[in-house]
Structure formats: structure tokens, C-alpha cells
N, C-alpha and C. Protein backbone atom coordinates (compact mmCIF):
# COMPACT_ATOMS: atom_id res chain seq x y z
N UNK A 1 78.98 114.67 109.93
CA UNK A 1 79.79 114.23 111.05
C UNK A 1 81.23 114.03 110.58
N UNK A 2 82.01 114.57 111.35
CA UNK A 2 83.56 114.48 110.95
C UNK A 2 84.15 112.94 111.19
N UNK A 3 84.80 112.49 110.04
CA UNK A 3 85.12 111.31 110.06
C UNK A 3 86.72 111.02 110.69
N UNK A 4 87.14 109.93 111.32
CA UNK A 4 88.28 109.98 112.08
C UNK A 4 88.54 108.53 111.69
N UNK A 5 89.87 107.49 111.26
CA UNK A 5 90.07 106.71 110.81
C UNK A 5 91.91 106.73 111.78
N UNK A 6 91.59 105.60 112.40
CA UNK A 6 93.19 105.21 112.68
C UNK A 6 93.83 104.11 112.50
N UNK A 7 94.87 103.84 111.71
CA UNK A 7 95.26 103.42 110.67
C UNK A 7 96.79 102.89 111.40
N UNK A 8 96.61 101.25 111.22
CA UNK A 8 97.34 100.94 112.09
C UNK A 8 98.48 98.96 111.01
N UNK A 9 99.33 98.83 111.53
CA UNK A 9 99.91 97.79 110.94
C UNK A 9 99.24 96.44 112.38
N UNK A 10 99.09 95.17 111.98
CA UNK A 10 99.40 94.24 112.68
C UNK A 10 100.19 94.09 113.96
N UNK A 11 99.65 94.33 115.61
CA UNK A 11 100.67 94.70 116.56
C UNK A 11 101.41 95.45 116.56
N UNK A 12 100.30 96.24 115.91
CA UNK A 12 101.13 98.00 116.36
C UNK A 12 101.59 98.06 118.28
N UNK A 13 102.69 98.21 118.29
CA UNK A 13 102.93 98.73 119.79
C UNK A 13 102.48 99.98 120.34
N UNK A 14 102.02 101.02 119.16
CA UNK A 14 101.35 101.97 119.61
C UNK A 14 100.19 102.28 119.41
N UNK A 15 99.10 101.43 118.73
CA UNK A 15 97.99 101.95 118.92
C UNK A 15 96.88 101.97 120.02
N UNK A 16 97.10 101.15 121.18
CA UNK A 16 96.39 101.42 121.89
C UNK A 16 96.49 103.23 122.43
N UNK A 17 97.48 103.70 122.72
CA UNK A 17 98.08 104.35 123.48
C UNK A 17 97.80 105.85 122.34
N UNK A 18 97.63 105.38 121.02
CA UNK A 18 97.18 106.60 120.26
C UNK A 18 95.51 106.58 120.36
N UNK A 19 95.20 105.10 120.30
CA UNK A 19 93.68 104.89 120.13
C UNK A 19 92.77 105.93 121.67
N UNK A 20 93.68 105.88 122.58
CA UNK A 20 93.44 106.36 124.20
C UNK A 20 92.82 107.59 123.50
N UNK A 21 94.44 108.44 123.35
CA UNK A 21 94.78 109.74 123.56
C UNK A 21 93.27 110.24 122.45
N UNK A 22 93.37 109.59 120.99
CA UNK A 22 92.31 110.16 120.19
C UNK A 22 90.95 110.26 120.80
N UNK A 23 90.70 109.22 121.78
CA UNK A 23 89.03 109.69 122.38
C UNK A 23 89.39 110.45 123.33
N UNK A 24 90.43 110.58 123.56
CA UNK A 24 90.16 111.79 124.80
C UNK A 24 90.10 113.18 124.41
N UNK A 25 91.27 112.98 123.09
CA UNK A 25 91.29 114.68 122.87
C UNK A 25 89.55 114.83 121.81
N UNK A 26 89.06 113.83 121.13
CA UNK A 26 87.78 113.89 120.72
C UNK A 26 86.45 114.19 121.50
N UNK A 27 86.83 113.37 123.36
CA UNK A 27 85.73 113.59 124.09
C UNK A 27 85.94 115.50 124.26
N UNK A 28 87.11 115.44 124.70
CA UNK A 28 87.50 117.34 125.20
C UNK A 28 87.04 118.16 124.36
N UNK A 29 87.17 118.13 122.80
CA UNK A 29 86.47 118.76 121.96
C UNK A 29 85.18 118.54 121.33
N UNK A 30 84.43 118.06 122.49
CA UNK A 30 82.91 117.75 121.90
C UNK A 30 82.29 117.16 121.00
N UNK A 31 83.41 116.21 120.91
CA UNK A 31 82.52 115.06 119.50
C UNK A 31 82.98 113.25 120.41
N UNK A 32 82.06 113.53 121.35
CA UNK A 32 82.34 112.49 122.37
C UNK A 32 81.28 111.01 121.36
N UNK A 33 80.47 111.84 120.54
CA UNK A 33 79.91 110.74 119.68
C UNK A 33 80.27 110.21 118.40
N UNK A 34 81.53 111.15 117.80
CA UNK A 34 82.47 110.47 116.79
C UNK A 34 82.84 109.30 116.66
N UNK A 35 82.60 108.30 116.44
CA UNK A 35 83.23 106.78 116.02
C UNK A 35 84.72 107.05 115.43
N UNK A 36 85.55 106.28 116.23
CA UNK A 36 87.15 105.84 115.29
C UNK A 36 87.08 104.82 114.77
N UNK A 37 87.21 104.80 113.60
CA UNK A 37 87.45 103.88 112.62
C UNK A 37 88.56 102.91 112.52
N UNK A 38 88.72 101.96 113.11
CA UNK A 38 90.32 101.36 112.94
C UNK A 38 90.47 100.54 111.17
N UNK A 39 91.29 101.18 111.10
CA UNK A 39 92.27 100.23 109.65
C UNK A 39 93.17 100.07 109.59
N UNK A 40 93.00 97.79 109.74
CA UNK A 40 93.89 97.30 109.85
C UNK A 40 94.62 97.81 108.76
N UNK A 41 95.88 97.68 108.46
CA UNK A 41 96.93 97.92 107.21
C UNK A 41 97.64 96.65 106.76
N UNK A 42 97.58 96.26 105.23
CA UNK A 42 98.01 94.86 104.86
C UNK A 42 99.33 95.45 104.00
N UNK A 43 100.13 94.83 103.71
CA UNK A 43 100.80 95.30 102.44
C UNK A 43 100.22 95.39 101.00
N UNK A 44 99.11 95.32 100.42
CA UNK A 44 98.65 95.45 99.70
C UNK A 44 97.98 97.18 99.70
N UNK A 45 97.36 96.92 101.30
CA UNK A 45 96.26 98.60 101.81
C UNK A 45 97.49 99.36 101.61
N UNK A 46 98.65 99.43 102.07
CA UNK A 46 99.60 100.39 102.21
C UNK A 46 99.80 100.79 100.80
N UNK A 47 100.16 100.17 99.89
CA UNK A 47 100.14 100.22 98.62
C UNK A 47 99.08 101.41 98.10
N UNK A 48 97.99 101.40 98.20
CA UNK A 48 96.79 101.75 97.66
C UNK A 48 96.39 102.84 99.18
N UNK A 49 97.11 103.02 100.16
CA UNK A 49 96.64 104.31 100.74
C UNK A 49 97.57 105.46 100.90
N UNK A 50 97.76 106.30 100.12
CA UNK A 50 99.12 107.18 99.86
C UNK A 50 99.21 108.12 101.47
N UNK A 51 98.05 108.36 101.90
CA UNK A 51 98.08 109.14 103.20
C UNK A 51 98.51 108.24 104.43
N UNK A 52 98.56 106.96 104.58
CA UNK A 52 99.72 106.39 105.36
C UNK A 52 100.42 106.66 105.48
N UNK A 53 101.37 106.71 106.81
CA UNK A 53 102.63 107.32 106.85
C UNK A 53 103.25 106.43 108.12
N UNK A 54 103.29 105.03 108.54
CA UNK A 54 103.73 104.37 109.18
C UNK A 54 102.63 104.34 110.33
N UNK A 55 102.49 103.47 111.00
CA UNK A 55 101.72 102.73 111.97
C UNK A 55 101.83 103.89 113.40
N UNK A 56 101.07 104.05 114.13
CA UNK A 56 100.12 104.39 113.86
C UNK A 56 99.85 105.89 112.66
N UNK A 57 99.02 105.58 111.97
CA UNK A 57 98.46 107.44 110.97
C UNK A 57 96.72 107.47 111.72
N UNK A 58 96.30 108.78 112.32
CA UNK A 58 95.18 109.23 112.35
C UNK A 58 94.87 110.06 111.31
N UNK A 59 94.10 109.82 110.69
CA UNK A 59 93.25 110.40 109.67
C UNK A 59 91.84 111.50 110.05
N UNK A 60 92.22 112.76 109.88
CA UNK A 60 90.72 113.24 110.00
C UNK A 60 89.87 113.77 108.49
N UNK A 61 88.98 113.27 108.54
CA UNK A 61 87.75 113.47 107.39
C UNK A 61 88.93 113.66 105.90
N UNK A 62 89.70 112.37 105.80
CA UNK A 62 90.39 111.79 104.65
C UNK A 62 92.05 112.30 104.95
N UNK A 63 92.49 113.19 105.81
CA UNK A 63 93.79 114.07 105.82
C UNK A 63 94.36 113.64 107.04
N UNK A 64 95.99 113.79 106.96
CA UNK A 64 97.04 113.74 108.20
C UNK A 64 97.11 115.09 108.74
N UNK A 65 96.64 115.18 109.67
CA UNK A 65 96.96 116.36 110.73
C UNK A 65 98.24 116.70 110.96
N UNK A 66 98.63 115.27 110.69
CA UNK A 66 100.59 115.60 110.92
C UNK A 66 101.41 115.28 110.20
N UNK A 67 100.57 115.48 108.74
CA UNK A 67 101.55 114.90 107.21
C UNK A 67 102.57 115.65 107.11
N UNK A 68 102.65 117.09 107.51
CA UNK A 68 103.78 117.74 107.59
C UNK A 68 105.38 117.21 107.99
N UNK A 69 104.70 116.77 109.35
CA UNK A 69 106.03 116.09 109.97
C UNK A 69 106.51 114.90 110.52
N UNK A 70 105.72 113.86 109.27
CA UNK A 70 105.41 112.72 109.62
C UNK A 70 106.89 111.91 109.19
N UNK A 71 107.56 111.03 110.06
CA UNK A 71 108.63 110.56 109.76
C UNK A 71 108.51 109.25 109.24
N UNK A 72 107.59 108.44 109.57
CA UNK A 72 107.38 107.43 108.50
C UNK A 72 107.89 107.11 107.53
N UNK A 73 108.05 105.73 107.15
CA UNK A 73 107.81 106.06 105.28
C UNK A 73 107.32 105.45 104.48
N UNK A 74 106.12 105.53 105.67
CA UNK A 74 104.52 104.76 104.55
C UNK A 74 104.48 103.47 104.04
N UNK A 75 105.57 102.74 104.69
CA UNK A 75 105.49 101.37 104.32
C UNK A 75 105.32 100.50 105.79
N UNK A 76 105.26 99.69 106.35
CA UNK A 76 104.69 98.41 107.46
C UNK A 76 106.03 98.81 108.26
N UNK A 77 105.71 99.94 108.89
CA UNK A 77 106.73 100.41 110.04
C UNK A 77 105.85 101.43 111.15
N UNK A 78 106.39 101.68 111.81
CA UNK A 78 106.41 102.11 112.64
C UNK A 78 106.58 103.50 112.20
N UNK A 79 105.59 104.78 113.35
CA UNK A 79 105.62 106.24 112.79
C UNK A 79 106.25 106.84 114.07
N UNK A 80 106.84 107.93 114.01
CA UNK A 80 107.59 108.55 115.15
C UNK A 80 106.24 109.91 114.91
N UNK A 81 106.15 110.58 116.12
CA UNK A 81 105.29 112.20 116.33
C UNK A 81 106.74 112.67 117.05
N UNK A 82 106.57 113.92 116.60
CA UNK A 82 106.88 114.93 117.76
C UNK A 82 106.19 115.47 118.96
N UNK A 83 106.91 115.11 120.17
CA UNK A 83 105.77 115.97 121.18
C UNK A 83 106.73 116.66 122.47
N UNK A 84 105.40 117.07 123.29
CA UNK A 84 106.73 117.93 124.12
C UNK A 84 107.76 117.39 124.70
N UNK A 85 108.10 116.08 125.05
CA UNK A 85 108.70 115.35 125.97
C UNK A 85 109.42 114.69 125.15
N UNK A 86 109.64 115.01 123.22
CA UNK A 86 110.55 114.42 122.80
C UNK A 86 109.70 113.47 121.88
N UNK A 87 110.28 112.91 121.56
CA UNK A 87 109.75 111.45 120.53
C UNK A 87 108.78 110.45 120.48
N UNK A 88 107.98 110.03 120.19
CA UNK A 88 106.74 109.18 120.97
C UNK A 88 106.15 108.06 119.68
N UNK A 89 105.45 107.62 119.77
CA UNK A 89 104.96 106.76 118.84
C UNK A 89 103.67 107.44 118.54
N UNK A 90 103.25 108.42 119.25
CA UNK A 90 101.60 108.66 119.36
C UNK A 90 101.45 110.20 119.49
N UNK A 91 100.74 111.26 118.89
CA UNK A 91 100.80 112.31 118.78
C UNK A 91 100.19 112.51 120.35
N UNK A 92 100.32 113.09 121.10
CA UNK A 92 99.82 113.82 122.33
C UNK A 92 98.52 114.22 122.47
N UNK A 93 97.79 114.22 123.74
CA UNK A 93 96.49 114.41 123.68
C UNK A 93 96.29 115.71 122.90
N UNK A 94 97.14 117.09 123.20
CA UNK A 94 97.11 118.52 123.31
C UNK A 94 97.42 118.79 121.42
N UNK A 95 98.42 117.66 120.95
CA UNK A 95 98.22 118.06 119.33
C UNK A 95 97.06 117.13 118.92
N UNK A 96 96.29 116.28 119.34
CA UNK A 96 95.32 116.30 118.56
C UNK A 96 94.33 116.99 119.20
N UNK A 97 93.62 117.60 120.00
CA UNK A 97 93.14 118.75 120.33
C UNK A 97 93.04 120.04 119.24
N UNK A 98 94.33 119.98 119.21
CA UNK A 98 94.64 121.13 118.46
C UNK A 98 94.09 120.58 116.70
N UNK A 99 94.64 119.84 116.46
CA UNK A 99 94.31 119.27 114.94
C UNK A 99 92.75 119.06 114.66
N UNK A 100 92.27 118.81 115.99
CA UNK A 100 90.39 118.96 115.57
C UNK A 100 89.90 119.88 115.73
N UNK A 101 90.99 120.93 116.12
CA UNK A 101 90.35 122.50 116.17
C UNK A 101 90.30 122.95 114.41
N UNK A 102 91.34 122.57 113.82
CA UNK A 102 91.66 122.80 112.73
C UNK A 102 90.55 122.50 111.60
């Protein structure tokens, strides 16, 4: 079973809104029985998780789908995505779709 981990700081302002989008684009691609994993992030975890990349990071089965163009910088901040409408806190239903196609 493919593992999914979302990886979040203390009052993240965006994880509900990523936490949404990930079961939806998970229900659309047929793993409506995947569990998300939430991890909280301490300053210590950040330290010791190099694939962090600012609040919210989704993780699939250990990897960033969007390490490429992740603006972060992996320390107790806040992560910007790119999406169609411009700038967001939360990758879009349609790129993670796409990233669990991958």
C-alpha cells in the first residue's frame, strides 16, 4: 500500500485546505482506502527530516512530488506551490492527481 505522510508545522494555516485537496485527489485516483499520515513538525523533526520543505510537505511512499519546485526552506515556515491561479499554500487537487499517477 502506498504510503502518504503530510507534514505540517504547529497552526499550519494551510493544512486543512492541503489535508482536503489530498483525499480528494487520493479518493479520484482509487486509493480512497489510503490513510494520511499527519506529522506534526517540532524543531528538532525538521532537523532530522531533510525531505521537509516548509509547512505544509506531502510526502508520497518517503518522496516530494514537488521537491523540484519547492520554495520553502525546510525550516518552521511556511511552503508556497505553484498552481494555475498563481501562488497557494497547497498544491491543487489536479497536481496531486497527477503526482499519484507518477
Amino acid at each position: 500500500m502506498m504510503r502518504v505522510e503530510l507534514l505540517v508545522v504547529p497552526n499550519c494555516p494551510h493544512e486543512n485546505v492541503a489535508s482536503e485537496r489530498l483525499r480528494q485527489a487520493l479518493d479520484d485516483a482509487g486509493h480512497a482506502t489510503t490513510p494520511v499520515e499527519v506529522r506534526n513538525m517540532t524543531a528538532e523533526t525538521v532537523t532530522e527530516t531533510p525531505e521537509f520543505a516548509g509547512s505544509p510537505t506531502i510526502l508520497i511512499d518517503g518522496a516530494d512530488p514537488f521537491g523540484e519546485e519547492a520554495t520553502g526552506s525546510g525550516a518552521f515556515s511556511c511552503r508556497v506551490y505553484h498552481s494555475e491561479a498563481g501562488l497557494s499554500g497547497a498544491p491543487s487537487v489536479e497536481h496531486l492527481r497527477r503526482a499519484l499517477r507518477r
